[in-house]
Protein backbone atom coordinates (compact mmCIF):
# COMPACT_ATOMS: atom_id res chain seq x y z
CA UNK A 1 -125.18 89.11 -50.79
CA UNK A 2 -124.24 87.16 -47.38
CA UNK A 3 -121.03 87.00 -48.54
CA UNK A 4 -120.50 90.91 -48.64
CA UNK A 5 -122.79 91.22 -45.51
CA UNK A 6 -120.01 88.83 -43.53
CA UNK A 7 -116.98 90.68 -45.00
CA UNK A 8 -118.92 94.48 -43.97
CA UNK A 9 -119.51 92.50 -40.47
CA UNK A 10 -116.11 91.18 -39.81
CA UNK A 11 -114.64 94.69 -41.18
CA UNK A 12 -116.99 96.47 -38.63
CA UNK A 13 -116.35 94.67 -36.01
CA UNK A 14 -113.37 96.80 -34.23
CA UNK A 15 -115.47 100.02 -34.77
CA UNK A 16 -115.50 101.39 -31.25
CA UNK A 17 -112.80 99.04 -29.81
CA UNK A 18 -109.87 100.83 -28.02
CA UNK A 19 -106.16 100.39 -28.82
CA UNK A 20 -103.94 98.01 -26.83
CA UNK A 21 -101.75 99.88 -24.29
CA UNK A 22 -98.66 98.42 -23.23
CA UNK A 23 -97.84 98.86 -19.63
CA UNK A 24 -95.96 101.53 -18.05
CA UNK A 25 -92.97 99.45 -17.27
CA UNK A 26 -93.04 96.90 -20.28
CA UNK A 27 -89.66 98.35 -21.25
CA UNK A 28 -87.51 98.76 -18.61
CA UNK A 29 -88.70 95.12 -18.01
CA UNK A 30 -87.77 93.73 -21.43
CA UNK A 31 -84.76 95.74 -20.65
CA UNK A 32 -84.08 94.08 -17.50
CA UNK A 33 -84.42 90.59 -18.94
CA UNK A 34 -81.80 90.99 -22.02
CA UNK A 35 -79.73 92.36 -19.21
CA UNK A 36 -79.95 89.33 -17.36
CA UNK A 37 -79.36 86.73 -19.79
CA UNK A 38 -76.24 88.63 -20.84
CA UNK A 39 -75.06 88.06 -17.39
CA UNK A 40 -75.83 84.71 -17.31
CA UNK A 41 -73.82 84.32 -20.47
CA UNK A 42 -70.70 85.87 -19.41
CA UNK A 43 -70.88 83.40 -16.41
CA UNK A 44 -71.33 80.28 -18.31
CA UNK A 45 -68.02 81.80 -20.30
CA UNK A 46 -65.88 82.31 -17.31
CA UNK A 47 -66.89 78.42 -16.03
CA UNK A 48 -66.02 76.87 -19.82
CA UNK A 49 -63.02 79.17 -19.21
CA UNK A 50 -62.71 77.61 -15.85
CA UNK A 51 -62.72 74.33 -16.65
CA UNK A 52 -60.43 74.55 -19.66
CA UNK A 53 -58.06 75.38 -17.95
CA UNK A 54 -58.74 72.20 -14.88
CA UNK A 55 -58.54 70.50 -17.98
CA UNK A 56 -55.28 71.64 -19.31
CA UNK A 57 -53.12 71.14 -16.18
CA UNK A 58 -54.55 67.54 -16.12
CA UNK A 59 -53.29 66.64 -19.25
CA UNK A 60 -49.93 68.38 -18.30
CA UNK A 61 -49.78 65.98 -15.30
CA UNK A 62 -50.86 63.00 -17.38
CA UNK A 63 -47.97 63.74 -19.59
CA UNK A 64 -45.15 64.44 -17.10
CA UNK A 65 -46.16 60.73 -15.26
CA UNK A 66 -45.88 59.24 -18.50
CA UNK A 67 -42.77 60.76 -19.15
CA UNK A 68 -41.51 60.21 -15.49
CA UNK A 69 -42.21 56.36 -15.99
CA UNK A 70 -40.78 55.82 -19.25
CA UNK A 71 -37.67 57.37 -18.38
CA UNK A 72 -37.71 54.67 -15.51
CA UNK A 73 -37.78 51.82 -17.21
CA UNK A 74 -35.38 53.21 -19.68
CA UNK A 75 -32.91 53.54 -16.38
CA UNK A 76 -33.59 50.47 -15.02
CA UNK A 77 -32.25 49.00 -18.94
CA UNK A 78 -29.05 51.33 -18.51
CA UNK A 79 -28.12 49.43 -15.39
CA UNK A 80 -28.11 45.90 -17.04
CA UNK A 81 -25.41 47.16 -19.71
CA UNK A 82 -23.10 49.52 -18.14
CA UNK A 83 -19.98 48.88 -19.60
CA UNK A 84 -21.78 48.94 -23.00
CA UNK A 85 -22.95 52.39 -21.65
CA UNK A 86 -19.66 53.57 -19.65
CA UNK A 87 -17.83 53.37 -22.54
CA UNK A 88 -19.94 53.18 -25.92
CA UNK A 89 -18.19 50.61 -27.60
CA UNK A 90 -19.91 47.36 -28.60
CA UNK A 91 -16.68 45.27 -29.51
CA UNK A 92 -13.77 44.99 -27.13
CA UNK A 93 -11.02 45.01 -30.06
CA UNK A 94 -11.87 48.39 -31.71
CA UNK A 95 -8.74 50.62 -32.23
């Protein structure tokens, strides 16, 4: 019989106890905060966006250089040979 004494006690035991009331403002403030981290959001976007692009023209430049200094070296081979180049023959006796 304790046992069914404990279960009527523990079932009685919110008898008189008045519901929970949320505040006035709860929801405009739960509003508020969604709002905010929605802003946040869009501003980490626009930096990733940001730096994307840094990115991007880096690699451009990293390119052109390499580019630039190949076609050096490749220049500084043309003068060495320039009657091979002046005249694209690589025998003197052809035709």
């Amino acid at each position: 019989m304790s046992e069914e004494k404990w279960i009527d006690d523990v079932l009685n035991s919110l008898e008189g106890a008045d519901h929970a009331r949320a505040p006035q403002d709860a929801f405009e403030g739960i509003q508020q905060q969604i709002n905010d981290q929605e802003r946040s959001q869009k501003k980490n976007y626009q930096w990733i966006g940001v730096a994307a692009v840094i990115l991007m023209v880096l690699c451009a430049n990293a390119l052109l250089l390499t580019d630039y200094f190949v076609s050096e070296e490749v220049a500084e081979y043309e003068q060495e040979y320039p009657e091979m180049i002046s005249n694209y023959t690589l025998y003197e006796d052809e035709w």
